[in-house]
PDB file of N, CA and C in Angstrom:
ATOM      1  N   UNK A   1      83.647 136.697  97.283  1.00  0.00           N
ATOM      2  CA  UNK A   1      83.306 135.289  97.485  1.00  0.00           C
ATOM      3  C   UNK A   1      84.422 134.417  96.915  1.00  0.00           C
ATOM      4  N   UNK A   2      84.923 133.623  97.490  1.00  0.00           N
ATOM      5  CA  UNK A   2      85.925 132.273  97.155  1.00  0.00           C
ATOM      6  C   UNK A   2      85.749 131.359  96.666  1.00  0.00           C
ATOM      7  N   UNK A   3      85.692 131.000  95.453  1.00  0.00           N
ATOM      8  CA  UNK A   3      85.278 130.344  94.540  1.00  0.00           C
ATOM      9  C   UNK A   3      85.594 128.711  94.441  1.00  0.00           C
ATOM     10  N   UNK A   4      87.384 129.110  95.046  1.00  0.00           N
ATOM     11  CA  UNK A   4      88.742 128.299  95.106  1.00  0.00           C
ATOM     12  C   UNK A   4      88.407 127.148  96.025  1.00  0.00           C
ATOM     13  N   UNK A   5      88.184 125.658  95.671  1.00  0.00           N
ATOM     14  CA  UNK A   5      87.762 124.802  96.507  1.00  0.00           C
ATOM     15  C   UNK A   5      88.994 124.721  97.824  1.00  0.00           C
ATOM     16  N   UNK A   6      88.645 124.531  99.168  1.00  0.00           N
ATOM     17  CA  UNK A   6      89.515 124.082 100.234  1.00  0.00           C
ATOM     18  C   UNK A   6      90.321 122.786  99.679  1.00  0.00           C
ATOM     19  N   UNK A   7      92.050 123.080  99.664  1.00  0.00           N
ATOM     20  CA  UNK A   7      92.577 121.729  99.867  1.00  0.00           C
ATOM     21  C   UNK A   7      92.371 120.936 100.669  1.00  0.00           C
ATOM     22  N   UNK A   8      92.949 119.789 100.279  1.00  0.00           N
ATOM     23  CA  UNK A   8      92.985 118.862 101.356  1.00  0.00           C
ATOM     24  C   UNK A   8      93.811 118.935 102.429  1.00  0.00           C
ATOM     25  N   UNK A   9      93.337 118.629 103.314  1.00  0.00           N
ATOM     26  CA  UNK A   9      93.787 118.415 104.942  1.00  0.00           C
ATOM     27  C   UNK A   9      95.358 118.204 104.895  1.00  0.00           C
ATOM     28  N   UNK A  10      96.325 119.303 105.116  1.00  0.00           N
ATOM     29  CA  UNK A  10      97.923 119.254 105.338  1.00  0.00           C
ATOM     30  C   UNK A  10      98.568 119.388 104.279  1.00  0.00           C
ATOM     31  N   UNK A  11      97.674 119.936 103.180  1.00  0.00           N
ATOM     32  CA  UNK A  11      98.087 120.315 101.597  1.00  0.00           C
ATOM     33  C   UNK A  11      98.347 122.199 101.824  1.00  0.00           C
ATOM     34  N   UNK A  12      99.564 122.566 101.676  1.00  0.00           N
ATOM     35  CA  UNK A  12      99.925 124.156 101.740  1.00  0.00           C
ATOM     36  C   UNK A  12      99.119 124.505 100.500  1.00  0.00           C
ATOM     37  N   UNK A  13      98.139 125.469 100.353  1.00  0.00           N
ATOM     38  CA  UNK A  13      97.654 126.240  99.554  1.00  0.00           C
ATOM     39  C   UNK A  13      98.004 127.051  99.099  1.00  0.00           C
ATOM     40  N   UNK A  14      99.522 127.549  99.209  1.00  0.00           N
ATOM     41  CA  UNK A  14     100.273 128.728  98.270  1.00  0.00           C
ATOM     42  C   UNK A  14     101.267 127.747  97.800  1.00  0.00           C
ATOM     43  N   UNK A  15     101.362 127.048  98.196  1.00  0.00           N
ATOM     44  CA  UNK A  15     102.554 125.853  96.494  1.00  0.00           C
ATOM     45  C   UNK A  15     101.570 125.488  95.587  1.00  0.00           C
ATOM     46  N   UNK A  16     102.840 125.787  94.054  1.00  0.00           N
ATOM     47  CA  UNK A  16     102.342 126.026  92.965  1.00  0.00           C
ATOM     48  C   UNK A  16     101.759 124.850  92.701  1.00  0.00           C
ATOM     49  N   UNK A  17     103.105 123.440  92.693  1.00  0.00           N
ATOM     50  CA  UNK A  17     102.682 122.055  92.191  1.00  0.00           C
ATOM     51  C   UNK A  17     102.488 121.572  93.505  1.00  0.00           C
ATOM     52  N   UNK A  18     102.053 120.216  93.246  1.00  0.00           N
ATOM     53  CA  UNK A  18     100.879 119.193  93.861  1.00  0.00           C
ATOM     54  C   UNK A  18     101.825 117.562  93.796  1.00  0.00           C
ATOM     55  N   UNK A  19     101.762 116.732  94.109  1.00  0.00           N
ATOM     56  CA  UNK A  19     102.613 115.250  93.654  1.00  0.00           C
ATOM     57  C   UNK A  19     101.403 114.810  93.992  1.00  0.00           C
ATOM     58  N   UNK A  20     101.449 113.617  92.634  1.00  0.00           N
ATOM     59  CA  UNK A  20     100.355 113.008  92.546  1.00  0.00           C
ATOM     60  C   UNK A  20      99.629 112.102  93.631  1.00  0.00           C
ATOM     61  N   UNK A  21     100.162 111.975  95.147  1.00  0.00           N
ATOM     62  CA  UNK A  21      99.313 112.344  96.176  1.00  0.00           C
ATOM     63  C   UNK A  21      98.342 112.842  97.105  1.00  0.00           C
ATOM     64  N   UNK A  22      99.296 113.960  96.034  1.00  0.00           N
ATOM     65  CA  UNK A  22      98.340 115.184  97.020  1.00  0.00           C
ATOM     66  C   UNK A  22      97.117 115.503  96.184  1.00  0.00           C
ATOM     67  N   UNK A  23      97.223 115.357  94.582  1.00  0.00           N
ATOM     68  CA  UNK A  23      96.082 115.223  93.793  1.00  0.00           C
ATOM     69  C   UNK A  23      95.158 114.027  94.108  1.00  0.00           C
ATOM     70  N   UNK A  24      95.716 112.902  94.283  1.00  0.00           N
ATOM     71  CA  UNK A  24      94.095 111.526  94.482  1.00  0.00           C
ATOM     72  C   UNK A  24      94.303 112.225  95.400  1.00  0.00           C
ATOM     73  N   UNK A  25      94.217 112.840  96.412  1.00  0.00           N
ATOM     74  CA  UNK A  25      93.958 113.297  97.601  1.00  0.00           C
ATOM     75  C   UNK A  25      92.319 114.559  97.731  1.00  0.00           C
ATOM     76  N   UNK A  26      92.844 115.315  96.536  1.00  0.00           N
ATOM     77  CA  UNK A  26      91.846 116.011  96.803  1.00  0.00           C
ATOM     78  C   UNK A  26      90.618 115.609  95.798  1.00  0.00           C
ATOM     79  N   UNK A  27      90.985 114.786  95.030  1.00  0.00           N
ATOM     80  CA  UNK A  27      89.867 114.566  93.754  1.00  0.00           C
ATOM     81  C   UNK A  27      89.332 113.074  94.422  1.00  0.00           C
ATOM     82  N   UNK A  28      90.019 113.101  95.786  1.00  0.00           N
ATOM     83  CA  UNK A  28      89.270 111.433  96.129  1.00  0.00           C
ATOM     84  C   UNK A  28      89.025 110.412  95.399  1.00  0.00           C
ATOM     85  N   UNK A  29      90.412 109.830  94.615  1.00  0.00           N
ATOM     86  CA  UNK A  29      90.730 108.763  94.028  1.00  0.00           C
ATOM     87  C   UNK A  29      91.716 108.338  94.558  1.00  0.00           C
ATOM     88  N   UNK A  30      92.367 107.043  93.538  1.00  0.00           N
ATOM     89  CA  UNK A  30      93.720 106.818  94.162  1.00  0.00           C
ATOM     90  C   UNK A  30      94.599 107.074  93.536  1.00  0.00           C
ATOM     91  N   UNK A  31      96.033 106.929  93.402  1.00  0.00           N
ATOM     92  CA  UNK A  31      97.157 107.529  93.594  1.00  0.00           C
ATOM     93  C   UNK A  31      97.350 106.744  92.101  1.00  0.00           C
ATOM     94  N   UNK A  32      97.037 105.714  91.786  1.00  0.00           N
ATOM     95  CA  UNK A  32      97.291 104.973  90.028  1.00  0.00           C
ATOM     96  C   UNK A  32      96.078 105.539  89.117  1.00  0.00           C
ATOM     97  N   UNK A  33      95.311 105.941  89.469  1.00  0.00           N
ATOM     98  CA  UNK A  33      93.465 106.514  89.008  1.00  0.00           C
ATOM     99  C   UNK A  33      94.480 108.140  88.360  1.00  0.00           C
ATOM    100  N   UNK A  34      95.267 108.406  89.471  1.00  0.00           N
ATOM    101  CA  UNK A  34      95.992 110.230  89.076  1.00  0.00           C
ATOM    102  C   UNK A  34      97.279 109.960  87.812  1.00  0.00           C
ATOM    103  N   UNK A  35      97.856 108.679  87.694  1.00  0.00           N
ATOM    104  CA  UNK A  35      99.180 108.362  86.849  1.00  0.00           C
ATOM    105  C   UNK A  35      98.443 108.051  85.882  1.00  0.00           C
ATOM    106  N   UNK A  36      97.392 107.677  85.506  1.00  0.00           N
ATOM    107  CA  UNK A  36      96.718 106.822  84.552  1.00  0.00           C
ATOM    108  C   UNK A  36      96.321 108.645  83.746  1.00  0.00           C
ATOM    109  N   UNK A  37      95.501 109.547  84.592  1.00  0.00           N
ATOM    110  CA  UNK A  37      95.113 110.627  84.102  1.00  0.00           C
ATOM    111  C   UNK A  37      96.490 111.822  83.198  1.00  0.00           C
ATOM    112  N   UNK A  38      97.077 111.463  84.033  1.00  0.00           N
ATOM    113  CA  UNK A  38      98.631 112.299  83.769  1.00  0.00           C
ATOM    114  C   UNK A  38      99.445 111.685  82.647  1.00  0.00           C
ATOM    115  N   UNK A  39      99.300 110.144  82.273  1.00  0.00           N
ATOM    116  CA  UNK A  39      99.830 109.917  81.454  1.00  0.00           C
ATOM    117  C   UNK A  39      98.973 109.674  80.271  1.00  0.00           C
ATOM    118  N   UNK A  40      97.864 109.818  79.983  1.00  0.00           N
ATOM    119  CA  UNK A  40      96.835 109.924  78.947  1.00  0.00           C
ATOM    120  C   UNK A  40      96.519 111.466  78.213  1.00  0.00           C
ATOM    121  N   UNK A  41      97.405 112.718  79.014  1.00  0.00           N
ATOM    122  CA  UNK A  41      97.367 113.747  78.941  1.00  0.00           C
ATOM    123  C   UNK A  41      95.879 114.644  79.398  1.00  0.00           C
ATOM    124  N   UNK A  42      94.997 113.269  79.970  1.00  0.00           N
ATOM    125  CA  UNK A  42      93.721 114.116  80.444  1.00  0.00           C
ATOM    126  C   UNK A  42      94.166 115.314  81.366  1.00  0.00           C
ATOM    127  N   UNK A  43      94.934 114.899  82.341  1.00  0.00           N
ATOM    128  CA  UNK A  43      95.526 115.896  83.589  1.00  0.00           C
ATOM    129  C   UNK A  43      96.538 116.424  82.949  1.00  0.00           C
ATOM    130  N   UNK A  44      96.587 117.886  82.694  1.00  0.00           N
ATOM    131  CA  UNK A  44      98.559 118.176  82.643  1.00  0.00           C
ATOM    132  C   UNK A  44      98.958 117.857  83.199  1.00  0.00           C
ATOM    133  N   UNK A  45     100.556 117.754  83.557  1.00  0.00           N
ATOM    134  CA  UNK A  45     101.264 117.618  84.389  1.00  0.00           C
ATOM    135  C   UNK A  45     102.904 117.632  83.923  1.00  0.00           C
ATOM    136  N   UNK A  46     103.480 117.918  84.326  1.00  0.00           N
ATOM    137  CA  UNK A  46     105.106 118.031  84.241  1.00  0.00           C
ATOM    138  C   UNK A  46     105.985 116.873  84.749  1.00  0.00           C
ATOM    139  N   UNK A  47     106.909 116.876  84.370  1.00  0.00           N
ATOM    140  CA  UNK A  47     108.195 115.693  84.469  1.00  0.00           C
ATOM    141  C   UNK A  47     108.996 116.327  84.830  1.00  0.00           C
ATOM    142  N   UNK A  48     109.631 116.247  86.038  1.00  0.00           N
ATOM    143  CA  UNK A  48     110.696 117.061  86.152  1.00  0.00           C
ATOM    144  C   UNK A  48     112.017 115.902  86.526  1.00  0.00           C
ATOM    145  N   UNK A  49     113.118 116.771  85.913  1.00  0.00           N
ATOM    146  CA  UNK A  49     114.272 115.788  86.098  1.00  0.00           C
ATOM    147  C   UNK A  49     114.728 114.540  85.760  1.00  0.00           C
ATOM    148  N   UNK A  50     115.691 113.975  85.493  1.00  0.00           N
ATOM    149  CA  UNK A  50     115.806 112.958  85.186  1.00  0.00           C
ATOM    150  C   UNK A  50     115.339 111.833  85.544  1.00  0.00           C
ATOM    151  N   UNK A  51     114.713 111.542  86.793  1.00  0.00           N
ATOM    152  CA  UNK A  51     114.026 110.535  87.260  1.00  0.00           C
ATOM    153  C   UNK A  51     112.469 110.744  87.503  1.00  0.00           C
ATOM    154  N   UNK A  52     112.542 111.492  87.058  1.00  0.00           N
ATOM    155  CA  UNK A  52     110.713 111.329  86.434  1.00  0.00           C
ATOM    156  C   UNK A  52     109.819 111.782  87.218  1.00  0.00           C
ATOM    157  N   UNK A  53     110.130 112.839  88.210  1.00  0.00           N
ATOM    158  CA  UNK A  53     109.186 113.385  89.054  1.00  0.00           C
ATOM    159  C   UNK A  53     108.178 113.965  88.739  1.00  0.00           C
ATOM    160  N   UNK A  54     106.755 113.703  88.819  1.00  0.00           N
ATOM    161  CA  UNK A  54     105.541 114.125  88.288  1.00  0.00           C
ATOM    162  C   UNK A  54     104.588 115.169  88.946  1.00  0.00           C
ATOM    163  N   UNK A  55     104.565 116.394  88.931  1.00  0.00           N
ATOM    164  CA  UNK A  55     104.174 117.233  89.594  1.00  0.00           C
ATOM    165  C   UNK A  55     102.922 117.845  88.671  1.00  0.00           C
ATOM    166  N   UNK A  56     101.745 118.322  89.245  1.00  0.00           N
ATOM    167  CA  UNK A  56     100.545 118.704  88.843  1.00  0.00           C
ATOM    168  C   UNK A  56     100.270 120.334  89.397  1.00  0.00           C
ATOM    169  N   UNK A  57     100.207 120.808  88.318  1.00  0.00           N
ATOM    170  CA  UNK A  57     100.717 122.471  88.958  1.00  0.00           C
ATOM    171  C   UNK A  57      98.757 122.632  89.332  1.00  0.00           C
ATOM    172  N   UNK A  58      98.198 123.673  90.586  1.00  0.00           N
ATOM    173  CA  UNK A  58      96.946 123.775  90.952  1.00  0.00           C
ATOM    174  C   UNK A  58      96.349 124.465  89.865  1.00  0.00           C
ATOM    175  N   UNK A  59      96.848 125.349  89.225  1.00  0.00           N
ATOM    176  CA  UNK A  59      96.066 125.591  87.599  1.00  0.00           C
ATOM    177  C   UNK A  59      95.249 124.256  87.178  1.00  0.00           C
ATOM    178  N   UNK A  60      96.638 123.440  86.461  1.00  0.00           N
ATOM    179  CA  UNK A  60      95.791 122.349  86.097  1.00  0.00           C
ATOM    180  C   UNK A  60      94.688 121.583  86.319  1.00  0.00           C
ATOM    181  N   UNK A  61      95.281 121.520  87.839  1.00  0.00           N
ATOM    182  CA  UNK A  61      94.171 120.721  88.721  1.00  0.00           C
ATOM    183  C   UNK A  61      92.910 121.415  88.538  1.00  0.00           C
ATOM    184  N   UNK A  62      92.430 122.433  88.407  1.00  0.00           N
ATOM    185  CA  UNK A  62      91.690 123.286  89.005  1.00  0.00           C
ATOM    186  C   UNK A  62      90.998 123.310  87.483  1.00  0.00           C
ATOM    187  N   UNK A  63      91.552 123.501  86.537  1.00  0.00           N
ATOM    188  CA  UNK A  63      91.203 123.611  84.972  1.00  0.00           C
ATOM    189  C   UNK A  63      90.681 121.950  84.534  1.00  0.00           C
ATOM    190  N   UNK A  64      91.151 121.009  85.165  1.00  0.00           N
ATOM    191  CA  UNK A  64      90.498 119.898  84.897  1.00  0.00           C
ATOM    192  C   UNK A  64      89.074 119.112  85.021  1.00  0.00           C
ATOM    193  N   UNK A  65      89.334 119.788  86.787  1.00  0.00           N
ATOM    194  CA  UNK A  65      87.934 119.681  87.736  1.00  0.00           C
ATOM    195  C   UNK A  65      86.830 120.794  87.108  1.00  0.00           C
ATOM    196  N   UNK A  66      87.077 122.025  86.270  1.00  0.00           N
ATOM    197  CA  UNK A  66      86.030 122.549  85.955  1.00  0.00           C
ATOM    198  C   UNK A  66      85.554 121.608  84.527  1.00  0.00           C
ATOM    199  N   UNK A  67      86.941 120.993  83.762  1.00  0.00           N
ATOM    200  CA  UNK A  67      86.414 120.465  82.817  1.00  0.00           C
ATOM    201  C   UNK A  67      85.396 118.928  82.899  1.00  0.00           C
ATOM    202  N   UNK A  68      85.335 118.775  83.868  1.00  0.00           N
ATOM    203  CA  UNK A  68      84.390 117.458  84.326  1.00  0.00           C
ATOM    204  C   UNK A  68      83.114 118.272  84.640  1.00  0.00           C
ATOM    205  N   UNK A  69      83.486 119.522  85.753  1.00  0.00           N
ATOM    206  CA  UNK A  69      82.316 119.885  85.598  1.00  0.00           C
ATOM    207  C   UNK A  69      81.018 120.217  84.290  1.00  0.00           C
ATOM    208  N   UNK A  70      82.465 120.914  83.779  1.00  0.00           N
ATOM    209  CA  UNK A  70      80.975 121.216  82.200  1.00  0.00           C
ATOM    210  C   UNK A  70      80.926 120.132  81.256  1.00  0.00           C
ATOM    211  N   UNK A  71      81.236 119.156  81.543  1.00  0.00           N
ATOM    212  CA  UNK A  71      80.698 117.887  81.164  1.00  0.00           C
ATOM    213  C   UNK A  71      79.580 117.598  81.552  1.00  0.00           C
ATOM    214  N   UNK A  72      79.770 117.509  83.161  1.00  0.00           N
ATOM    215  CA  UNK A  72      78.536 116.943  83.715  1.00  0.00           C
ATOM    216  C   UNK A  72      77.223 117.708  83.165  1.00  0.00           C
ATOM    217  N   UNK A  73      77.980 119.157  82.933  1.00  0.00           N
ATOM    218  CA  UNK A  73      76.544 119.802  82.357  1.00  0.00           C
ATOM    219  C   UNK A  73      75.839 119.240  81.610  1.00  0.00           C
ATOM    220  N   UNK A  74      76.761 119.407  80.371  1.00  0.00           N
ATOM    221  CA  UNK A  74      76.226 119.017  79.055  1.00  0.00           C
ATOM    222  C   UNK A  74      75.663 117.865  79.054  1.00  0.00           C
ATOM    223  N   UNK A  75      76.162 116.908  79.822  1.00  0.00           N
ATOM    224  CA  UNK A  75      75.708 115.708  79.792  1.00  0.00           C
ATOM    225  C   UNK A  75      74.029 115.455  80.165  1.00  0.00           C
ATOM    226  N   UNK A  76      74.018 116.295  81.580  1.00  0.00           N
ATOM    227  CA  UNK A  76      72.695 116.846  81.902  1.00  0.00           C
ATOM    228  C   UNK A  76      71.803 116.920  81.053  1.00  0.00           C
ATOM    229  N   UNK A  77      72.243 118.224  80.218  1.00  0.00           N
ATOM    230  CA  UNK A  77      71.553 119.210  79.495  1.00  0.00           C
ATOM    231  C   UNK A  77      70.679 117.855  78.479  1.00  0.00           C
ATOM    232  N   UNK A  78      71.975 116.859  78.042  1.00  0.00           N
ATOM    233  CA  UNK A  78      71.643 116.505  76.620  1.00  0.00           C
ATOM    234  C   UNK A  78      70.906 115.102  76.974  1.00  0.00           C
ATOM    235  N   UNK A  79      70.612 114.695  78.053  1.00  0.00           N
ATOM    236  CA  UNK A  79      69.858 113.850  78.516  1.00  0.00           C
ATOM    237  C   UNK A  79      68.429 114.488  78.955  1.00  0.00           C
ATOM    238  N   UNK A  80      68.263 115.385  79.158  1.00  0.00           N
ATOM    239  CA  UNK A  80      66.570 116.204  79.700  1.00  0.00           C
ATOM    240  C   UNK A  80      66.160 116.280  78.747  1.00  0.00           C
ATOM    241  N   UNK A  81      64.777 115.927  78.588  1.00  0.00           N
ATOM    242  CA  UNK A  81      64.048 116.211  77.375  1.00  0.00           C
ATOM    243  C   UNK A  81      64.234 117.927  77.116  1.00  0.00           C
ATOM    244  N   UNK A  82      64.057 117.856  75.566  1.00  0.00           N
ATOM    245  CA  UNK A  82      64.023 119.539  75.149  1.00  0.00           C
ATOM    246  C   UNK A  82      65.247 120.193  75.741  1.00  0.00           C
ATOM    247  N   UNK A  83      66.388 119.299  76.526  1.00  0.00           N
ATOM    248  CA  UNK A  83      67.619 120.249  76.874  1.00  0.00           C
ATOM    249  C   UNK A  83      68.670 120.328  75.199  1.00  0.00           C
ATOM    250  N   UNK A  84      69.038 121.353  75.612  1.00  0.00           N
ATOM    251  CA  UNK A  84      69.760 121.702  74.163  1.00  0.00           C
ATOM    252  C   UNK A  84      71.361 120.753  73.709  1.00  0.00           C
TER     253      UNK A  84
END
């Protein structure tokens, strides 16, 4: 079973990094919502080169989106009565 969410539409799924396009792209935000995340260190992300190219390797991406997910858990959890 494939666990691995479908990219977005014209996104190659065997490249490593992502430009912060192609990330609001699949997290369905916008493109300053992804610079704001990347530069707060919520999102990893890399700098490459002297002019500042910002690339989001799919690890990250992928390690971030689970970390919202188990938020949402907990958040769940700790709002239900008697949730732990």
């Amino acid at each position: 079973m494939n666990t691995q969410p479908d990219p977005a539409p014209g996104v190659d799924p065997a490249r490593r990094f992502l430009r912060p396009e192609e990330v609001a792209q699949e997290l369905n935000v916008t493109v300053s919502q992804v610079y704001t995340l990347m530069r707060s260190g919520q999102l990893a992300a890399v700098k490459i080169g002297k002019r500042g190219v910002w690339r989001v390797s799919r690890e990250q991406l992928e390690a971030y989106v689970v970390g919202l997910e188990q938020e949402a858990v907990h958040r769940i959890e700790s709002s239900t009565p008697g949730g732990s």
